[in-house]
PDB file of N, CA and C in Angstrom:
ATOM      1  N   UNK A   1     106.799 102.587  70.073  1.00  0.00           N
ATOM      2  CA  UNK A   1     106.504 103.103  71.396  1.00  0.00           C
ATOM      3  C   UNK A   1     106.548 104.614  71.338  1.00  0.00           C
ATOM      4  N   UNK A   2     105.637 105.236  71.662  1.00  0.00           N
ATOM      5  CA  UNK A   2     105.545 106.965  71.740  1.00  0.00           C
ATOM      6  C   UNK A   2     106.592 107.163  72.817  1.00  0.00           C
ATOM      7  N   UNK A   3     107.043 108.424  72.701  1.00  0.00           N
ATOM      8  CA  UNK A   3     107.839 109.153  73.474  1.00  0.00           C
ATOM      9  C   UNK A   3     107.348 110.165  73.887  1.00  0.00           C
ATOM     10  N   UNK A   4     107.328 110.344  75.450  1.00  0.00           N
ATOM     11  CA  UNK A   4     107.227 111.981  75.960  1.00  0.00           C
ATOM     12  C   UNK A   4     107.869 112.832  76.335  1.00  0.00           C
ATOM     13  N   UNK A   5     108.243 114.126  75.703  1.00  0.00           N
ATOM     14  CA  UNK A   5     109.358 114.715  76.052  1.00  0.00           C
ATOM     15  C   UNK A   5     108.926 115.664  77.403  1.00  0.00           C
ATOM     16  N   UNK A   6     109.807 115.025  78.142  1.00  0.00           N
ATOM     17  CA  UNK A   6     109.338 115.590  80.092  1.00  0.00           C
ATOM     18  C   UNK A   6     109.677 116.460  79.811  1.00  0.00           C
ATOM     19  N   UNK A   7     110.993 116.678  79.247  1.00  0.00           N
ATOM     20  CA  UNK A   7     111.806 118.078  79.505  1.00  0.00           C
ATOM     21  C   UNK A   7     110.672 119.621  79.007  1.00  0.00           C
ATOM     22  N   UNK A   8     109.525 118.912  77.863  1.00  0.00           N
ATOM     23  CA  UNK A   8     108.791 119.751  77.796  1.00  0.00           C
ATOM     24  C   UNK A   8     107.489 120.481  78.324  1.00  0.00           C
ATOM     25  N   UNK A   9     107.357 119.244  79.390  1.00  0.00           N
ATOM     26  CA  UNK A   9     106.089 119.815  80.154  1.00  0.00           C
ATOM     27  C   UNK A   9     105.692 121.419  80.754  1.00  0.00           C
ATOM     28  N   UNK A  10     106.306 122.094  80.874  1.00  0.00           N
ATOM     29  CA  UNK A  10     106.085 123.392  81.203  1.00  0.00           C
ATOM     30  C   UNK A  10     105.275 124.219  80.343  1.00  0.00           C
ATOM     31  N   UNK A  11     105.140 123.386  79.089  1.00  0.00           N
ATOM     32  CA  UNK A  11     104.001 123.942  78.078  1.00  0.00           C
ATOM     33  C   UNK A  11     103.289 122.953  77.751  1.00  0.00           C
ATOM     34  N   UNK A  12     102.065 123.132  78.626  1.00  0.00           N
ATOM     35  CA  UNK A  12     101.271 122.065  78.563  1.00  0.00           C
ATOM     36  C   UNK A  12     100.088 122.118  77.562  1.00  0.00           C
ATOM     37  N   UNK A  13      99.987 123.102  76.677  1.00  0.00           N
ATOM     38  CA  UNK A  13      99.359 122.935  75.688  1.00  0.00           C
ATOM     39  C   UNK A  13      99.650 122.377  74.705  1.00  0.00           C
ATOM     40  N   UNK A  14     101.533 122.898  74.391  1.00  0.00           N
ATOM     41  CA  UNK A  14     101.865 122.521  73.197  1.00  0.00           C
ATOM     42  C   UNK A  14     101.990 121.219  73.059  1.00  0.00           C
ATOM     43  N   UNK A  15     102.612 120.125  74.034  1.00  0.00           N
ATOM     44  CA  UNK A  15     103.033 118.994  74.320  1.00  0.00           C
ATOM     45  C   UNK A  15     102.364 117.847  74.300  1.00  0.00           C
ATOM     46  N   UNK A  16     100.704 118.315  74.445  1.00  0.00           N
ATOM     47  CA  UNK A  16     100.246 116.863  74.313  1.00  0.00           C
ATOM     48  C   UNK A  16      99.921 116.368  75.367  1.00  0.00           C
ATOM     49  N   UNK A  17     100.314 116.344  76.641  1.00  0.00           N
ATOM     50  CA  UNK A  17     101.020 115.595  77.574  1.00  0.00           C
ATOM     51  C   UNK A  17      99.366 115.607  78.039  1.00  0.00           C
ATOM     52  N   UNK A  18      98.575 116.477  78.461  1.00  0.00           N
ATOM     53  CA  UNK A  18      96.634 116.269  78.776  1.00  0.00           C
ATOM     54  C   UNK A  18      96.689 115.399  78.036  1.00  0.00           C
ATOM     55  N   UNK A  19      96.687 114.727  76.729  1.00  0.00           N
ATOM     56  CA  UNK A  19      95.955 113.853  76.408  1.00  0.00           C
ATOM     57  C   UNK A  19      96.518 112.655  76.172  1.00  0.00           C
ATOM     58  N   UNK A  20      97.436 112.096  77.397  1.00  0.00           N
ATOM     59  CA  UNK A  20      98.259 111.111  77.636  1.00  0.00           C
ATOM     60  C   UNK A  20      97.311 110.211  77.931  1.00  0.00           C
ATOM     61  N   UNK A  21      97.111 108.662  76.851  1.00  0.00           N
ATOM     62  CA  UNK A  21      96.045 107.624  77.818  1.00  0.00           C
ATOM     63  C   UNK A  21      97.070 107.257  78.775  1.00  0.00           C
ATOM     64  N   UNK A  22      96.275 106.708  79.861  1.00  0.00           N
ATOM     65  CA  UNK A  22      96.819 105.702  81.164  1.00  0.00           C
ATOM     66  C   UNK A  22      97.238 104.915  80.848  1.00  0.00           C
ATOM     67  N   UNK A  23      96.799 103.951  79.810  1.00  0.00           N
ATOM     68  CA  UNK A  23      98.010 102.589  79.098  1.00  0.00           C
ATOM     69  C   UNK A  23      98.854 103.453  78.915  1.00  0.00           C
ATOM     70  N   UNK A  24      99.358 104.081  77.908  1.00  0.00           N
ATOM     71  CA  UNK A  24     100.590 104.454  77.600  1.00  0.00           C
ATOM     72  C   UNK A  24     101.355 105.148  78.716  1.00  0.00           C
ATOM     73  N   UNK A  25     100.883 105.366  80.264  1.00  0.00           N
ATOM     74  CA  UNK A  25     101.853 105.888  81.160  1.00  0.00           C
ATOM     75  C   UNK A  25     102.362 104.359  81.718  1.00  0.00           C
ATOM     76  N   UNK A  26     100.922 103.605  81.704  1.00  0.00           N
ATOM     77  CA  UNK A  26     101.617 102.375  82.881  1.00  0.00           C
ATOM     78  C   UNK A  26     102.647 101.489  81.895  1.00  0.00           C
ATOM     79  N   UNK A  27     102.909 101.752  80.353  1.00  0.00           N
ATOM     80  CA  UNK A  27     103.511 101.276  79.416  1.00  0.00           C
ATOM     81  C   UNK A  27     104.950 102.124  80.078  1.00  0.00           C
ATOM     82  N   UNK A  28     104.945 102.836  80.018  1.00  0.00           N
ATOM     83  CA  UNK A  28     106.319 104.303  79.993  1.00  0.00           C
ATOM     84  C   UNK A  28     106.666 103.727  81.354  1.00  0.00           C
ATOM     85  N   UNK A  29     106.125 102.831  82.763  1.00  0.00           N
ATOM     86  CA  UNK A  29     106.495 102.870  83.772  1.00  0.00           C
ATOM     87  C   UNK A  29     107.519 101.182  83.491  1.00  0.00           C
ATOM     88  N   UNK A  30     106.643 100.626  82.756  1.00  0.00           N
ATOM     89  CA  UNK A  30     107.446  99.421  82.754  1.00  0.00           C
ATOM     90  C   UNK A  30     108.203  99.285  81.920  1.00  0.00           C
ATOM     91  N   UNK A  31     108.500  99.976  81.006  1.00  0.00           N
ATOM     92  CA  UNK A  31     109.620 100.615  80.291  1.00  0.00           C
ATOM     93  C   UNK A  31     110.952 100.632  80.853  1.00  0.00           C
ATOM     94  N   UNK A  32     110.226 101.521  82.330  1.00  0.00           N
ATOM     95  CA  UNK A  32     111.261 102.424  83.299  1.00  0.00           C
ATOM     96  C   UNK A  32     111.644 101.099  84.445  1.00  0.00           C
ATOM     97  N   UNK A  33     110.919 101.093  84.862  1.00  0.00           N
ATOM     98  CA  UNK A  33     111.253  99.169  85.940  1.00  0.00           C
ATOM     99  C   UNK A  33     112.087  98.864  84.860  1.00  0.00           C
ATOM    100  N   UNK A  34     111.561  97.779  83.933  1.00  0.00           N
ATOM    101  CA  UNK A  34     112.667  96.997  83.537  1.00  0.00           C
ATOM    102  C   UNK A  34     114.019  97.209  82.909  1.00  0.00           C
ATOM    103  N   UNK A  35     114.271  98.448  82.709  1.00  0.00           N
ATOM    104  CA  UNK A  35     115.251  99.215  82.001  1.00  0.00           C
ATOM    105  C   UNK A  35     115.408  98.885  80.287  1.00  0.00           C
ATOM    106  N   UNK A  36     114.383  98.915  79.870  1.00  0.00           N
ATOM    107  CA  UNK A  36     114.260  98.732  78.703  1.00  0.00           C
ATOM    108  C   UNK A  36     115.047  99.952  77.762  1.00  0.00           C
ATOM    109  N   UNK A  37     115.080 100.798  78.120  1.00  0.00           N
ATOM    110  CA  UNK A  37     115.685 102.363  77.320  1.00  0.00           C
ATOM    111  C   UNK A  37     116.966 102.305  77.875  1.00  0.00           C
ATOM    112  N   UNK A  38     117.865 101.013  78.720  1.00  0.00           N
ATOM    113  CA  UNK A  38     118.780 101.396  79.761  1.00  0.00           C
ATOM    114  C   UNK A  38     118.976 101.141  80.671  1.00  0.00           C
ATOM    115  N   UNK A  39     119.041 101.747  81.739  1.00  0.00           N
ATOM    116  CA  UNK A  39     119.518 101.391  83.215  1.00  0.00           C
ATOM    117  C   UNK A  39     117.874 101.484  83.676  1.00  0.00           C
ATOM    118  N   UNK A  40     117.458 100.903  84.466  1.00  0.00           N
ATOM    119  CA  UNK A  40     116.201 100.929  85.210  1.00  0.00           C
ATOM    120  C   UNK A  40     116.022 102.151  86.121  1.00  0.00           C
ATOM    121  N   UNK A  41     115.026 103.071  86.168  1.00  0.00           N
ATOM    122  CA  UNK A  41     114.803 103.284  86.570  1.00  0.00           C
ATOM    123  C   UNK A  41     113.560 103.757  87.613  1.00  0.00           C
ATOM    124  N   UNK A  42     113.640 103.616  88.807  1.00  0.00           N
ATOM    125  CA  UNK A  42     112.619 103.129  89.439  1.00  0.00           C
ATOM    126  C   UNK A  42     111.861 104.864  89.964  1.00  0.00           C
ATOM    127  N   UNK A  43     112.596 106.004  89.809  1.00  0.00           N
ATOM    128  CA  UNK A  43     111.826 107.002  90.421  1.00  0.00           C
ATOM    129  C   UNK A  43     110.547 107.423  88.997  1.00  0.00           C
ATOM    130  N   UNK A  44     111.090 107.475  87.948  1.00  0.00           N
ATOM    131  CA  UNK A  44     110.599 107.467  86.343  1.00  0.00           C
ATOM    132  C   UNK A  44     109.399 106.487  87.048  1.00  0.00           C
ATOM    133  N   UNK A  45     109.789 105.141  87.049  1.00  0.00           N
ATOM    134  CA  UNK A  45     108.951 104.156  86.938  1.00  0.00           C
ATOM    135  C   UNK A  45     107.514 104.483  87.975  1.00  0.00           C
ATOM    136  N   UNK A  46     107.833 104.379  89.522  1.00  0.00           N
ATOM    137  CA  UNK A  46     106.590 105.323  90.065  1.00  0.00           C
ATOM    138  C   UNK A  46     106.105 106.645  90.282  1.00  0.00           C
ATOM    139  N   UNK A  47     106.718 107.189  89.118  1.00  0.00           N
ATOM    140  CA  UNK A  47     105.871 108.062  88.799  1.00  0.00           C
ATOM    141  C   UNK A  47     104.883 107.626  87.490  1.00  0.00           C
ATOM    142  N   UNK A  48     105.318 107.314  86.482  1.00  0.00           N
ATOM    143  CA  UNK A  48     104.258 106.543  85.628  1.00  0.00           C
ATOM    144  C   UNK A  48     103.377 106.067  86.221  1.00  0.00           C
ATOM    145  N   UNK A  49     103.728 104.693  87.101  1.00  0.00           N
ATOM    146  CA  UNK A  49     102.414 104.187  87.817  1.00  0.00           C
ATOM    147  C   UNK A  49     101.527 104.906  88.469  1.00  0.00           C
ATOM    148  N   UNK A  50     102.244 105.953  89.536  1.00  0.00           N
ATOM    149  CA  UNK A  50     101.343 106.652  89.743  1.00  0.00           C
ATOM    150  C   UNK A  50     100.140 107.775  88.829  1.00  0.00           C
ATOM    151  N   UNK A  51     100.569 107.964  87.558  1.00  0.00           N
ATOM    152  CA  UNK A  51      99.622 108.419  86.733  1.00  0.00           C
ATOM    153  C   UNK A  51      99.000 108.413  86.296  1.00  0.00           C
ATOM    154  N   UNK A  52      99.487 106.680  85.749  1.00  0.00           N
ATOM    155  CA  UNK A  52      98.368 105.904  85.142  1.00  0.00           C
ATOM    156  C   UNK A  52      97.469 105.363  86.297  1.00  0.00           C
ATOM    157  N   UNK A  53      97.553 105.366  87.993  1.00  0.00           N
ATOM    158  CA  UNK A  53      96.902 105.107  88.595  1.00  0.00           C
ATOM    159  C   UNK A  53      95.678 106.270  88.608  1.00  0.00           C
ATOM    160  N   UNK A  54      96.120 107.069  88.630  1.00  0.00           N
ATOM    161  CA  UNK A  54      95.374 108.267  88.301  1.00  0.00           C
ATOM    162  C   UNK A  54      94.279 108.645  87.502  1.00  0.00           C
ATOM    163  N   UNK A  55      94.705 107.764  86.694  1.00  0.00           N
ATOM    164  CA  UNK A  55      94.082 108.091  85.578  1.00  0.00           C
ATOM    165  C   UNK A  55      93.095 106.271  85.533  1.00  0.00           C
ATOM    166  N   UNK A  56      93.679 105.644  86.260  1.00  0.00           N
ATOM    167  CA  UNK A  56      91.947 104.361  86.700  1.00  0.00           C
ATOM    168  C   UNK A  56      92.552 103.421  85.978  1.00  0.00           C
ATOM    169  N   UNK A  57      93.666 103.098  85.561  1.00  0.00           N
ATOM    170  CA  UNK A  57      94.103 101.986  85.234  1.00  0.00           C
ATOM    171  C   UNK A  57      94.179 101.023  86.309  1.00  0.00           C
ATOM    172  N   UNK A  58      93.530  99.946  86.087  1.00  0.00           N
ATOM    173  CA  UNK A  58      94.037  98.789  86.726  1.00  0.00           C
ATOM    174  C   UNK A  58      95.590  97.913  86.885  1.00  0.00           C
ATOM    175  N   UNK A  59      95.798  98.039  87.928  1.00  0.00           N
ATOM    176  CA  UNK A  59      97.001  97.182  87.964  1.00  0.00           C
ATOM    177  C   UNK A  59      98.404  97.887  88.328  1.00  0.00           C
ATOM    178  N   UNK A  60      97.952  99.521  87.775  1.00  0.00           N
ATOM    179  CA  UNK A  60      99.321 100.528  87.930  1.00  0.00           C
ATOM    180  C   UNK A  60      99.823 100.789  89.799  1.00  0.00           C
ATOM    181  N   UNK A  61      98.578 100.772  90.353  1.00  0.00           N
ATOM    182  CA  UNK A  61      98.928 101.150  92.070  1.00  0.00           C
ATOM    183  C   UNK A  61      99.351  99.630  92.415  1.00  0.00           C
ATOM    184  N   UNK A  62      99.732  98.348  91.999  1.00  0.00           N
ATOM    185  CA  UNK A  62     100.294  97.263  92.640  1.00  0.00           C
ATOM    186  C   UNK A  62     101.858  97.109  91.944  1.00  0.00           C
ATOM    187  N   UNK A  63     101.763  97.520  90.510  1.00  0.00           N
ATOM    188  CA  UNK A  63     103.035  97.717  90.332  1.00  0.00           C
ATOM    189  C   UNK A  63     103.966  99.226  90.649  1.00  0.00           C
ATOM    190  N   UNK A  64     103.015 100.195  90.824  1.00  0.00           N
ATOM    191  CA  UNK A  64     103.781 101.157  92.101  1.00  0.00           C
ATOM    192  C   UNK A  64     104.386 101.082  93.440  1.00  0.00           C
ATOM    193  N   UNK A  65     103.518  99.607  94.066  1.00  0.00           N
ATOM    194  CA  UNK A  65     103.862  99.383  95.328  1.00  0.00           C
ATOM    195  C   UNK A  65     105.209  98.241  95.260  1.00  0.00           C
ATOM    196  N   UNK A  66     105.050  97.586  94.098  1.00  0.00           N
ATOM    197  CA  UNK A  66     106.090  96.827  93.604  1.00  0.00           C
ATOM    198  C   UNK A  66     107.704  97.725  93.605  1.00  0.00           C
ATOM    199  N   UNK A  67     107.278  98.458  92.810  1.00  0.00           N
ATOM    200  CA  UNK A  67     108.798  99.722  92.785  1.00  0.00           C
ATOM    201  C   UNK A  67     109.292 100.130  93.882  1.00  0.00           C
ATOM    202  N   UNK A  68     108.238 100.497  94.693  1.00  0.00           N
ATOM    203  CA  UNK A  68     108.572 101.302  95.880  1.00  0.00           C
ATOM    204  C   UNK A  68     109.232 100.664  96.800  1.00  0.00           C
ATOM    205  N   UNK A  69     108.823  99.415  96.612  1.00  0.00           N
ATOM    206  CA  UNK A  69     109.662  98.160  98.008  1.00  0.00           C
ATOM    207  C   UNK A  69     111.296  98.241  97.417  1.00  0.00           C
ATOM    208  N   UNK A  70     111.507  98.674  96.154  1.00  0.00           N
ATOM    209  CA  UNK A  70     112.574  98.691  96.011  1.00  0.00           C
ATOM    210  C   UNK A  70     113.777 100.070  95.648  1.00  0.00           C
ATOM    211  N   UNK A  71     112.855 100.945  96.234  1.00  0.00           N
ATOM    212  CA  UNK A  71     113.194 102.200  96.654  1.00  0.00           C
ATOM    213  C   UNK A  71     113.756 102.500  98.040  1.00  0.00           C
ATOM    214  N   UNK A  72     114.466 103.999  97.711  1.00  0.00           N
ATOM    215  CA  UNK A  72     114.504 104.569  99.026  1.00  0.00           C
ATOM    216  C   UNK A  72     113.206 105.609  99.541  1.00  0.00           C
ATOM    217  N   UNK A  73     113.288 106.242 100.798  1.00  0.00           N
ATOM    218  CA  UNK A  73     112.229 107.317 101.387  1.00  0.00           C
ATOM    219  C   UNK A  73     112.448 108.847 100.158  1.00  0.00           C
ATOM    220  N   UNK A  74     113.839 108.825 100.060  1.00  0.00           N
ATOM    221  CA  UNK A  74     114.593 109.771  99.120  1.00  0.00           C
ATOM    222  C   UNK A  74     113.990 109.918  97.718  1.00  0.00           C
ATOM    223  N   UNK A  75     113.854 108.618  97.333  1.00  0.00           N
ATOM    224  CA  UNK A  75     113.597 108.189  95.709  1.00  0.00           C
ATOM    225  C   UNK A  75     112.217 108.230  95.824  1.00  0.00           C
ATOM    226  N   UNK A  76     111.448 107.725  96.780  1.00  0.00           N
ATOM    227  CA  UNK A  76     109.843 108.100  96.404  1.00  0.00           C
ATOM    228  C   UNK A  76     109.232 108.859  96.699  1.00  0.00           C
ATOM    229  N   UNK A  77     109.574 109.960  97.221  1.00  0.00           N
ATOM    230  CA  UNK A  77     110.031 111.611  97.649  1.00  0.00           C
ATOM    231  C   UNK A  77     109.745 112.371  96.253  1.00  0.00           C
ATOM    232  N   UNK A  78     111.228 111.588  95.463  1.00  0.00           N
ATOM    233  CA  UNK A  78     111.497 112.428  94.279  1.00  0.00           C
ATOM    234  C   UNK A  78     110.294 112.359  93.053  1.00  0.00           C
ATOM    235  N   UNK A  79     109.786 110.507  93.091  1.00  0.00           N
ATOM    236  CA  UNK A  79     108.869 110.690  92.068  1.00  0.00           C
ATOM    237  C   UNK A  79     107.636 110.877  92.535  1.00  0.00           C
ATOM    238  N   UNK A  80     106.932 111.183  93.906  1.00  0.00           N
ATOM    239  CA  UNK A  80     105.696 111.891  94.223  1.00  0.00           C
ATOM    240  C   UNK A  80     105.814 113.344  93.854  1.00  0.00           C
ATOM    241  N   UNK A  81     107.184 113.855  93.876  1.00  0.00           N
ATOM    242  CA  UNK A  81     106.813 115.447  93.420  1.00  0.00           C
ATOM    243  C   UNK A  81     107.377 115.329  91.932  1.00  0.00           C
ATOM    244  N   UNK A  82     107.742 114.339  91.149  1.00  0.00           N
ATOM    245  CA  UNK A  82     107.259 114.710  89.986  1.00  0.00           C
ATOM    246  C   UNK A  82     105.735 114.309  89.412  1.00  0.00           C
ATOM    247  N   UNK A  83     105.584 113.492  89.827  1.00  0.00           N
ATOM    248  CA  UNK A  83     103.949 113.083  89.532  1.00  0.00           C
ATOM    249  C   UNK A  83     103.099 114.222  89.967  1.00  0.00           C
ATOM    250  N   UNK A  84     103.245 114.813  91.382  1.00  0.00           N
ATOM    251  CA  UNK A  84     102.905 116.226  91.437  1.00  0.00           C
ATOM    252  C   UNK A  84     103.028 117.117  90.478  1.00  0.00           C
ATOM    253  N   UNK A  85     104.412 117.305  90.038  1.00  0.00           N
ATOM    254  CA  UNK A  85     104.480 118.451  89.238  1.00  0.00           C
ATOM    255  C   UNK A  85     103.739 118.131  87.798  1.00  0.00           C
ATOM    256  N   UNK A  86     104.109 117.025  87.719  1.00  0.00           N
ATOM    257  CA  UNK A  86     103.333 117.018  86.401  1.00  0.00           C
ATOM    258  C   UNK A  86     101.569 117.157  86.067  1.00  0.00           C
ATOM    259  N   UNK A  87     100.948 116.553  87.128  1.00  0.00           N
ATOM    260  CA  UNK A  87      99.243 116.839  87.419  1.00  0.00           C
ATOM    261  C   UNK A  87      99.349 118.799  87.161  1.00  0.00           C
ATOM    262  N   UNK A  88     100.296 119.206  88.211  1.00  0.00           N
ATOM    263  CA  UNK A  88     100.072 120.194  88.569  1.00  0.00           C
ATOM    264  C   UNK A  88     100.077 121.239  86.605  1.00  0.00           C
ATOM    265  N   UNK A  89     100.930 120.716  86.007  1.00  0.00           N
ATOM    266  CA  UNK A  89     100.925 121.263  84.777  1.00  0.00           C
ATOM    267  C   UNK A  89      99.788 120.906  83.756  1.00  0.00           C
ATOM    268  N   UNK A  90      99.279 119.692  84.240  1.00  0.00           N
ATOM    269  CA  UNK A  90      98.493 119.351  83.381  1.00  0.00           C
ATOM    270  C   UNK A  90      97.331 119.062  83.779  1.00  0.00           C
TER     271      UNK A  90
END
């Protein structure tokens, strides 16, 4: 499984991170749902979906809406402005 180092996005040339396919985000989201790396996490998780929705994957905006039912207003707050921030870098 590839790894993306978030912590590096602020250099979006060096990182790679533009030429992220959409499988491998809606992969990184269900990663993050099921807590596969760990504890689950669900703000990680829709933000993936939302990227890979982004990016025209099928299937990522129903398992975004999936996460979100099990969110707070707080938590999907947090991963719309990272999905923001991250478009915004890349």
């Amino acid at each position: 499984m590839a790894h993306i180092d978030l912590s590096a996005f602020d250099r979006a040339f060096g990182n790679g991170a533009a030429h992220v396919d959409g499988q491998l985000l809606l992969e990184l989201g269900m990663r993050a749902a099921l807590g596969r790396d760990g504890t689950a996490d669900f703000v990680a998780a829709h933000m993936y979906f939302n990227l890979a929705d982004k990016k025209g994957v099928a299937g990522a905006a129903a398992h975004r809406q999936d996460v979100a039912a099990e969110m707070t207003k707080a938590e999907i707050a947090a991963a719309l402005r990272s999905a923001r921030r991250w478009l915004t870098l890349h």
